[in-house]
C-alpha atoms as a PDB file:
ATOM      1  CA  UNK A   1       0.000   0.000   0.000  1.00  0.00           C
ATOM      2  CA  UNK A   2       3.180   2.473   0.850  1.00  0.00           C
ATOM      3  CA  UNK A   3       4.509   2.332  -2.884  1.00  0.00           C
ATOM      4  CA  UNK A   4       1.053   3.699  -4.070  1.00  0.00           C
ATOM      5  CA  UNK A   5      -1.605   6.309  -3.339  1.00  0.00           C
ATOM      6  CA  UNK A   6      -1.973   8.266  -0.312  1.00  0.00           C
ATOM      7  CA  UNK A   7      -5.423   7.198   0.153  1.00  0.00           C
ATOM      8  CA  UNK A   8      -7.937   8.215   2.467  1.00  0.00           C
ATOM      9  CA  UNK A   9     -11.478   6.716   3.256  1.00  0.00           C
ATOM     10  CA  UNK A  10     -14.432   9.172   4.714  1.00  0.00           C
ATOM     11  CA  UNK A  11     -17.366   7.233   5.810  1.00  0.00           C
ATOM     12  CA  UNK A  12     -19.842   8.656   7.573  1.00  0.00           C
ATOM     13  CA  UNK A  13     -24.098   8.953   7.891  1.00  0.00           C
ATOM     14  CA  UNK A  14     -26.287   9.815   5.093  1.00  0.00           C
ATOM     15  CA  UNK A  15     -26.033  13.524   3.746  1.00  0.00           C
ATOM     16  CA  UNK A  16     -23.440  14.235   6.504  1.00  0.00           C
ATOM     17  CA  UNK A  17     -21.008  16.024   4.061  1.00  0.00           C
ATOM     18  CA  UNK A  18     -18.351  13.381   2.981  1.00  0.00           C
ATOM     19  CA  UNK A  19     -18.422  14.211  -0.825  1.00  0.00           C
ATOM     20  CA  UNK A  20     -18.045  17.867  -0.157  1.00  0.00           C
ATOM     21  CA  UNK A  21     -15.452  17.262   2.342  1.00  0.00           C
ATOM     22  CA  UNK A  22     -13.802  14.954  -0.001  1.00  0.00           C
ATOM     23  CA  UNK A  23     -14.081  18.262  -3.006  1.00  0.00           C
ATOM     24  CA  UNK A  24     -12.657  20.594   0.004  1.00  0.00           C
ATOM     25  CA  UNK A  25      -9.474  17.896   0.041  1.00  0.00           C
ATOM     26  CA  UNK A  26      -9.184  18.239  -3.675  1.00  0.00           C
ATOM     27  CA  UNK A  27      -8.761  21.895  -3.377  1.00  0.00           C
ATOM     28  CA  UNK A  28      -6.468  21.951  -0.669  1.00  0.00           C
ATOM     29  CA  UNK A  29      -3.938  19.714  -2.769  1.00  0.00           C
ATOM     30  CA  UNK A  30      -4.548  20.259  -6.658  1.00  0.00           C
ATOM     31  CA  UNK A  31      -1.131  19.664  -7.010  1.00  0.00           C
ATOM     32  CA  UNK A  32      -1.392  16.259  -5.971  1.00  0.00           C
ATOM     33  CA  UNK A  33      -4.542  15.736  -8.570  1.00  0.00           C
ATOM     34  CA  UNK A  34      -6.586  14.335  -6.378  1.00  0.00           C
ATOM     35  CA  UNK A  35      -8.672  11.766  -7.100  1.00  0.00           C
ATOM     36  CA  UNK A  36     -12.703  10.942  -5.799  1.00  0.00           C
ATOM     37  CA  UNK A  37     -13.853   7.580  -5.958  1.00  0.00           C
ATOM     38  CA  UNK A  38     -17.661   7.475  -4.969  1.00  0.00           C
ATOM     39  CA  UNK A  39     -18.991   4.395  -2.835  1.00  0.00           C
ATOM     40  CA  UNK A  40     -22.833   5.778  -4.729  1.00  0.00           C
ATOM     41  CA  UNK A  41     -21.667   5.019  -7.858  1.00  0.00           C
ATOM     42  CA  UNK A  42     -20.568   0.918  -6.902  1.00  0.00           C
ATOM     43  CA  UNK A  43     -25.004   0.436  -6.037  1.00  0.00           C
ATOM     44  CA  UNK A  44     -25.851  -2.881  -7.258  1.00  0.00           C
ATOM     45  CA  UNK A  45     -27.625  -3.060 -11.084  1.00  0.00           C
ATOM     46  CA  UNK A  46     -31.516  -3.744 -10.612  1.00  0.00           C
ATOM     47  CA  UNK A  47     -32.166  -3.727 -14.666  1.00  0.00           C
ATOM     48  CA  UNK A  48     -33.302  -6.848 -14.158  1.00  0.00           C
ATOM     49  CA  UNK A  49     -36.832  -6.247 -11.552  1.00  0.00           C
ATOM     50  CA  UNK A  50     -39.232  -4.364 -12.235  1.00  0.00           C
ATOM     51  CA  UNK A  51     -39.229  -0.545 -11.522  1.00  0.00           C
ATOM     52  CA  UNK A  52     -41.406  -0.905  -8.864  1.00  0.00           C
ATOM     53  CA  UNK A  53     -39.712  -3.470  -7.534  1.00  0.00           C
ATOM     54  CA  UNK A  54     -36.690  -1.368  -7.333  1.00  0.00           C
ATOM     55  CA  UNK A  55     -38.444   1.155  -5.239  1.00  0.00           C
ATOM     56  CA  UNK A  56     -38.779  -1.174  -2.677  1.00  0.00           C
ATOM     57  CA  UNK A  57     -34.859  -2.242  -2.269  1.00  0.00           C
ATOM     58  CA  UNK A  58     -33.177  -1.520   0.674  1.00  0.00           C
ATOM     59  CA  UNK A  59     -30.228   1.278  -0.483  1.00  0.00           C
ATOM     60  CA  UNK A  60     -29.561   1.892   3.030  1.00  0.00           C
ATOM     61  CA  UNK A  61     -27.902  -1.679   3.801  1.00  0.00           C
ATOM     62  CA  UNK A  62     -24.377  -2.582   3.052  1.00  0.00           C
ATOM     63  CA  UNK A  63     -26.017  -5.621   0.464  1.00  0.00           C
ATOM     64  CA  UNK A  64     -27.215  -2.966  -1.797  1.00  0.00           C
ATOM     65  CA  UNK A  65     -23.367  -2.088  -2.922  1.00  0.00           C
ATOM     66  CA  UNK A  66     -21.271  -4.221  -5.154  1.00  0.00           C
ATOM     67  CA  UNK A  67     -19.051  -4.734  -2.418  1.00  0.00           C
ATOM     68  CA  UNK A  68     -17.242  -7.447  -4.207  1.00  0.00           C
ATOM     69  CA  UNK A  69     -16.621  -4.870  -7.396  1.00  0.00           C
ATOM     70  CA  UNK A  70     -15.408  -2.133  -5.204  1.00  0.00           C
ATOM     71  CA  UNK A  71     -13.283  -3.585  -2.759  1.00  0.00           C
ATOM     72  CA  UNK A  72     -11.344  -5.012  -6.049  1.00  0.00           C
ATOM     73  CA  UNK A  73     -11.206  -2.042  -7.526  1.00  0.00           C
ATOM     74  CA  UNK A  74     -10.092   0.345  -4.639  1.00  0.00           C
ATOM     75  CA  UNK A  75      -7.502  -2.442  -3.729  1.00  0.00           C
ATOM     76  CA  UNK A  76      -6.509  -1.804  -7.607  1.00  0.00           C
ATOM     77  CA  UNK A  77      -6.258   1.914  -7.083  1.00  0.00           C
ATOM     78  CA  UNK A  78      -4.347   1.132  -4.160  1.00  0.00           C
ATOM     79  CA  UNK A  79      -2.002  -0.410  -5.833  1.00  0.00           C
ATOM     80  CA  UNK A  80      -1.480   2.187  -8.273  1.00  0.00           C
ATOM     81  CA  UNK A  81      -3.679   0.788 -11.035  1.00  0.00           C
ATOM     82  CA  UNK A  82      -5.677   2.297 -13.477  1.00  0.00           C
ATOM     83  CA  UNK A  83     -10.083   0.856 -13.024  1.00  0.00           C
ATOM     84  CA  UNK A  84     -12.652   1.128 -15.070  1.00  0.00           C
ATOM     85  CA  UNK A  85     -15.731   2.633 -12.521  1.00  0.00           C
ATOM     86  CA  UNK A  86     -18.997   2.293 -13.049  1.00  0.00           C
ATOM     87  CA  UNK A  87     -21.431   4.911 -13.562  1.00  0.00           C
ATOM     88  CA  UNK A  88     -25.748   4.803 -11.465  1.00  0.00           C
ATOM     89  CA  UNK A  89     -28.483   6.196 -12.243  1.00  0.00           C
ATOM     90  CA  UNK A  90     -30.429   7.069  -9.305  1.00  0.00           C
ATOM     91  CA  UNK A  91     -33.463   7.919 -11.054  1.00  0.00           C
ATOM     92  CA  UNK A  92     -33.873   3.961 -12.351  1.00  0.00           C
ATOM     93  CA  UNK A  93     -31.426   2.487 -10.173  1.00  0.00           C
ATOM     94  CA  UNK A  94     -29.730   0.606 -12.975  1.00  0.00           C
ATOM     95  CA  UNK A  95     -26.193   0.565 -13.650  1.00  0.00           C
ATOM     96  CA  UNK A  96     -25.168   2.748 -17.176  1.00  0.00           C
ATOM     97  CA  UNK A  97     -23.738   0.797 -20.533  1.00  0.00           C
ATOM     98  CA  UNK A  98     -20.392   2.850 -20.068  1.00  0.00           C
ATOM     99  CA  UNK A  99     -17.603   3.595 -17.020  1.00  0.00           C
ATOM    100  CA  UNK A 100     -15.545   6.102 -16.184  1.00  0.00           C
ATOM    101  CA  UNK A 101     -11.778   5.355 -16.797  1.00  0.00           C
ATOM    102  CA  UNK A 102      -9.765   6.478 -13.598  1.00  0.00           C
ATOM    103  CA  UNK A 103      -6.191   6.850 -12.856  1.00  0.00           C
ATOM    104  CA  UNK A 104      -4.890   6.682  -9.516  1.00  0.00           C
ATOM    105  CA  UNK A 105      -2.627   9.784  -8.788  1.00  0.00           C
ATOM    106  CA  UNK A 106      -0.374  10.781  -5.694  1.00  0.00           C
ATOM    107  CA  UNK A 107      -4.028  11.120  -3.541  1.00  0.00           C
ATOM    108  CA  UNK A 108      -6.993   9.391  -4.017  1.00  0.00           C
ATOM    109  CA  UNK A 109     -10.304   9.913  -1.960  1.00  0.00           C
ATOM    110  CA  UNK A 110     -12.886   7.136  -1.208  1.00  0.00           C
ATOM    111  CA  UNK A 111     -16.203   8.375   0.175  1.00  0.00           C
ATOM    112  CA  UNK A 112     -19.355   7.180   1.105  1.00  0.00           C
ATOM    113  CA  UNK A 113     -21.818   5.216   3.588  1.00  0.00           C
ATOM    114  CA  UNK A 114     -20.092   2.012   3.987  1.00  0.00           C
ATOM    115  CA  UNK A 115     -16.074   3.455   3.212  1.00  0.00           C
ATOM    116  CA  UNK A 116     -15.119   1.993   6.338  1.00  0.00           C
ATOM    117  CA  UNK A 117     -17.340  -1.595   6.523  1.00  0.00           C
ATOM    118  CA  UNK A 118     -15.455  -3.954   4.503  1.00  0.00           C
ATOM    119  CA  UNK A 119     -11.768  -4.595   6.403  1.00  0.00           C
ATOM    120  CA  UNK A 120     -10.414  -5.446   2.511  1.00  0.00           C
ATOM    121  CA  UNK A 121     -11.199  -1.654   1.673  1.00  0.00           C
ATOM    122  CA  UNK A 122     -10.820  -0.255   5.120  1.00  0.00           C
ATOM    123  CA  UNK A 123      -6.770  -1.458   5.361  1.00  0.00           C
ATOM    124  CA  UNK A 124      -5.874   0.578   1.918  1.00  0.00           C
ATOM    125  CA  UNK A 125      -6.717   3.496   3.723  1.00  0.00           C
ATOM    126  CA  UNK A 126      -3.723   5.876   5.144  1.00  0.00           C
ATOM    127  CA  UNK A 127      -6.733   8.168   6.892  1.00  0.00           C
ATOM    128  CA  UNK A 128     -10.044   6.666   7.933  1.00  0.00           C
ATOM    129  CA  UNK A 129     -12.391   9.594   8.395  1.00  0.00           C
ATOM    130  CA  UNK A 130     -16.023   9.282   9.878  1.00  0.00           C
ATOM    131  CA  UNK A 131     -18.673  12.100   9.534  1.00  0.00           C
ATOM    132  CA  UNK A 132     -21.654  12.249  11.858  1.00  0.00           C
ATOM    133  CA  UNK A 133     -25.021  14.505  11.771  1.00  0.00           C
ATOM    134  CA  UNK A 134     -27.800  15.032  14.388  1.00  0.00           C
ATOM    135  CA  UNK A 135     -30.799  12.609  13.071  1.00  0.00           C
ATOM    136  CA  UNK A 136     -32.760  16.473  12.617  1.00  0.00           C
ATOM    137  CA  UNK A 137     -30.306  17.581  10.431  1.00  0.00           C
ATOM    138  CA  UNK A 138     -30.036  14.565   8.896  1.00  0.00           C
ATOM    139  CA  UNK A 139     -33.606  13.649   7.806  1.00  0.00           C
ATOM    140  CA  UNK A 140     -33.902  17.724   6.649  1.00  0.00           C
ATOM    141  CA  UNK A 141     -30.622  17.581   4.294  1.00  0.00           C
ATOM    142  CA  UNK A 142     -31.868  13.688   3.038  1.00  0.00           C
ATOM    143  CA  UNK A 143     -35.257  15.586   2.048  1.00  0.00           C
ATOM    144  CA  UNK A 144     -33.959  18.368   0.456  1.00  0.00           C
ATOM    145  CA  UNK A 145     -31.324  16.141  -1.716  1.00  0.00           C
ATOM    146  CA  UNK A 146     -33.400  13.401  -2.582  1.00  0.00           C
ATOM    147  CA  UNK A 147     -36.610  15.774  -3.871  1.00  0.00           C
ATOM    148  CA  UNK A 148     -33.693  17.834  -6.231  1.00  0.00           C
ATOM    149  CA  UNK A 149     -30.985  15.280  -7.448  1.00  0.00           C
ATOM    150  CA  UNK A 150     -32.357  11.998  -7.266  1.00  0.00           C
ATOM    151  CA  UNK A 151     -35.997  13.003  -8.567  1.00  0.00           C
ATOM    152  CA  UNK A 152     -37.665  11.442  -5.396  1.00  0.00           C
ATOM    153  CA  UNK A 153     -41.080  12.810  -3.711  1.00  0.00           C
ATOM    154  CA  UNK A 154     -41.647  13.865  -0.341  1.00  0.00           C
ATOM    155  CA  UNK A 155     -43.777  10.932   0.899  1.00  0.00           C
ATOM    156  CA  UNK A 156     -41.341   8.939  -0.849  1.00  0.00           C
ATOM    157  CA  UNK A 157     -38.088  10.240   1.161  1.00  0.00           C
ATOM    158  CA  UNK A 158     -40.287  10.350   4.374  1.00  0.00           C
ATOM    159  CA  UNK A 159     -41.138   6.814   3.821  1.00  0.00           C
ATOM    160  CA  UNK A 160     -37.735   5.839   3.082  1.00  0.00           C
ATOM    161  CA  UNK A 161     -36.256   6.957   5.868  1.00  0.00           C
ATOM    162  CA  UNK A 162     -38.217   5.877   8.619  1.00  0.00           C
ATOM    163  CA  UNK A 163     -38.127   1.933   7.051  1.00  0.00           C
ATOM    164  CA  UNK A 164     -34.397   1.942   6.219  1.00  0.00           C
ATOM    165  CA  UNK A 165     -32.506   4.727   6.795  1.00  0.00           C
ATOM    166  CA  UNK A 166     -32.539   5.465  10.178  1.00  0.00           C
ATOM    167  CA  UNK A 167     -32.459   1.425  11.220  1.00  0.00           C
ATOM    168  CA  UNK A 168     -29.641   0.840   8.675  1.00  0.00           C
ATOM    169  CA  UNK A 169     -27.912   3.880  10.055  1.00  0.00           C
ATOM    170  CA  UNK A 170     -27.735   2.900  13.146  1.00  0.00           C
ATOM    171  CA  UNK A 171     -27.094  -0.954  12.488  1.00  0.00           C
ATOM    172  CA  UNK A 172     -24.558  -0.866  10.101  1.00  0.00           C
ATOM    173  CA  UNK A 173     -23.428   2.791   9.199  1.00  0.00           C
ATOM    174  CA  UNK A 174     -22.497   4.168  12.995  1.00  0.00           C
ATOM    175  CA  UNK A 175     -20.323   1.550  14.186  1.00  0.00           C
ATOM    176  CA  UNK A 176     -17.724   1.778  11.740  1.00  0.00           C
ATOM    177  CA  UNK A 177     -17.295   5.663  13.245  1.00  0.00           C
ATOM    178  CA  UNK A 178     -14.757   3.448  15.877  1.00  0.00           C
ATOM    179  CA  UNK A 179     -12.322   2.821  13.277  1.00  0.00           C
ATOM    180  CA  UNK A 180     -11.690   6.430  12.332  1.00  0.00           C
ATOM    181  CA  UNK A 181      -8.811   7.936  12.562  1.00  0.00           C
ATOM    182  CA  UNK A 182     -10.399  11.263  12.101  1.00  0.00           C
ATOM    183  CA  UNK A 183     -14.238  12.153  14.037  1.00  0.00           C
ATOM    184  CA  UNK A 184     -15.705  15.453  13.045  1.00  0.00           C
ATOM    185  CA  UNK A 185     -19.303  16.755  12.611  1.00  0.00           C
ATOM    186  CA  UNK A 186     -21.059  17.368   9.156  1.00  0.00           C
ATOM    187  CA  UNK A 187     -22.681  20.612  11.270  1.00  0.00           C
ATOM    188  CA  UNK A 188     -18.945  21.830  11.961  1.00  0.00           C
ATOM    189  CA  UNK A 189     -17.362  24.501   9.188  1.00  0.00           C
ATOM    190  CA  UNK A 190     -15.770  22.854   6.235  1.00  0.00           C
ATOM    191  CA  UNK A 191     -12.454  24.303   6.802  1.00  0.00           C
ATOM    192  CA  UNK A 192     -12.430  22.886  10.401  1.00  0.00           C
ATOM    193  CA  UNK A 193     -13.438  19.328   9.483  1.00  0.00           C
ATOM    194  CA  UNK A 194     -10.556  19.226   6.748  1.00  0.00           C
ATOM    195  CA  UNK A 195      -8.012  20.619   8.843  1.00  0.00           C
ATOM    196  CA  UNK A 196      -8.084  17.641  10.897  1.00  0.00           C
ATOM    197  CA  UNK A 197      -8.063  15.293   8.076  1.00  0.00           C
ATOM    198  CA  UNK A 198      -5.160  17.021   6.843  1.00  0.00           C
ATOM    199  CA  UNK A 199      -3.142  17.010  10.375  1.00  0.00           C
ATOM    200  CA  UNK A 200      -3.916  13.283  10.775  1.00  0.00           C
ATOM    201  CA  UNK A 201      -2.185  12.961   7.171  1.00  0.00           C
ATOM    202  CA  UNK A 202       0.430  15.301   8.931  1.00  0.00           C
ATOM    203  CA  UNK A 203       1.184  12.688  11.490  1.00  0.00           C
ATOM    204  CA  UNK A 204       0.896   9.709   9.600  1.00  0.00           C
ATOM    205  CA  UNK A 205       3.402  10.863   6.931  1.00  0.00           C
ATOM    206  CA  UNK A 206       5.782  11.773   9.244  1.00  0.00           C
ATOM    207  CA  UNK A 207       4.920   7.809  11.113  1.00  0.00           C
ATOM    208  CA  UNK A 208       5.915   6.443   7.614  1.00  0.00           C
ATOM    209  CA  UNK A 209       8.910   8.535   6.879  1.00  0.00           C
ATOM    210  CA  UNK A 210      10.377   7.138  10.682  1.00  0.00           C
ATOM    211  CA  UNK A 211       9.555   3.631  10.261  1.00  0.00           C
ATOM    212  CA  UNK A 212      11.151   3.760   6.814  1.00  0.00           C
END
């Protein structure tokens, strides 16, 4: 893992903040050409059910994500390897034709729900962060995202959340927050959260450099 990527993993509850904290990293260091590798885009393909059959899928639980898919293909990054990623649509939850070709550079960032569940993805990471939210804040951001991006309704979201997000949340999405490096708050300032991802990166640089 040393010879490749810096690579950090930021987990953390729904709407919380990890992919803009992740696009706050990539500003801090464009001359490292950061790349984002998004746990969203690894849901599984449901092409073959009926759409509203797919309505009904838990997307909440850690069996939803190609976990075998992605924990090959951040290993790959890890290595230094260039993947071919695939590409969701929300709106039909089905998998697109075509992927994105990605090549790892000197820092890659892994975010999403379950970036810290699986111990094969969790032990490429240099920095594990974890990103929490009060469950008010939560529920009002999930709304609000869900109704613009992912063409959802109200009743819909509401629905949603009380059946799968909020149990899944705190089943399998909460305890990984104890192996994090890094805590902070998705109700803290930006600039505060990724100054202590960046000071943990401090120290563990300066770890590797003495046990080298």
């Amino acid at each position: 893992m040393d010879a490749g990527p810096y690579m950090i993993g930021i987990a953390g509850v729904t709407c919380s903040g990890k992919t803009r904290l992740a696009g706050h990293l990539q500003e801090i260091f464009p001359e490292r050409l950061p790349l984002v590798l998004h746990l969203d885009s690894y849901y599984r393909d449901l092409s073959s059910l009926d759409p509203r059959e797919r309505e009904t899928r838990n997307f909440d639980s850690p069996e939803a994500i190609d976990h075998e898919l992605f924990v090959r293909q951040v290993s790959a990054i890890a290595e230094g390897r260039e993947i071919s990623g695939p590409v969701y649509d929300f709106v039909t939850h089905t998998r697109a034709d075509h992927s994105i070709h990605l090549t790892p550079q000197d820092l890659v960032i892994v975010e999403g729900l379950f970036a810290l569940y699986w111990p094969e993805a969790r032990r490429q990471f240099h920095t594990k962060v974890f990103v929490n939210l009060t469950p008010e804040t939560l529920l009002a951001r999930r709304l609000e995202r869900d109704v613009r991006e992912r063409g959802r309704t109200k009743e819909f979201v509401l629905r949603q959340y009380h059946q799968t997000v909020a149990p899944m949340n705190e089943e399998s999405v909460l305890p990984t927050s104890v192996f994090a490096d890094v805590l902070v708050s998705g109700e803290d300032p930006l600039e505060h959260s990724a100054a202590a991802v960046v000071n943990h990166m401090s120290l563990s640089s300066v770890t590797k450099k003495r046990a080298n």
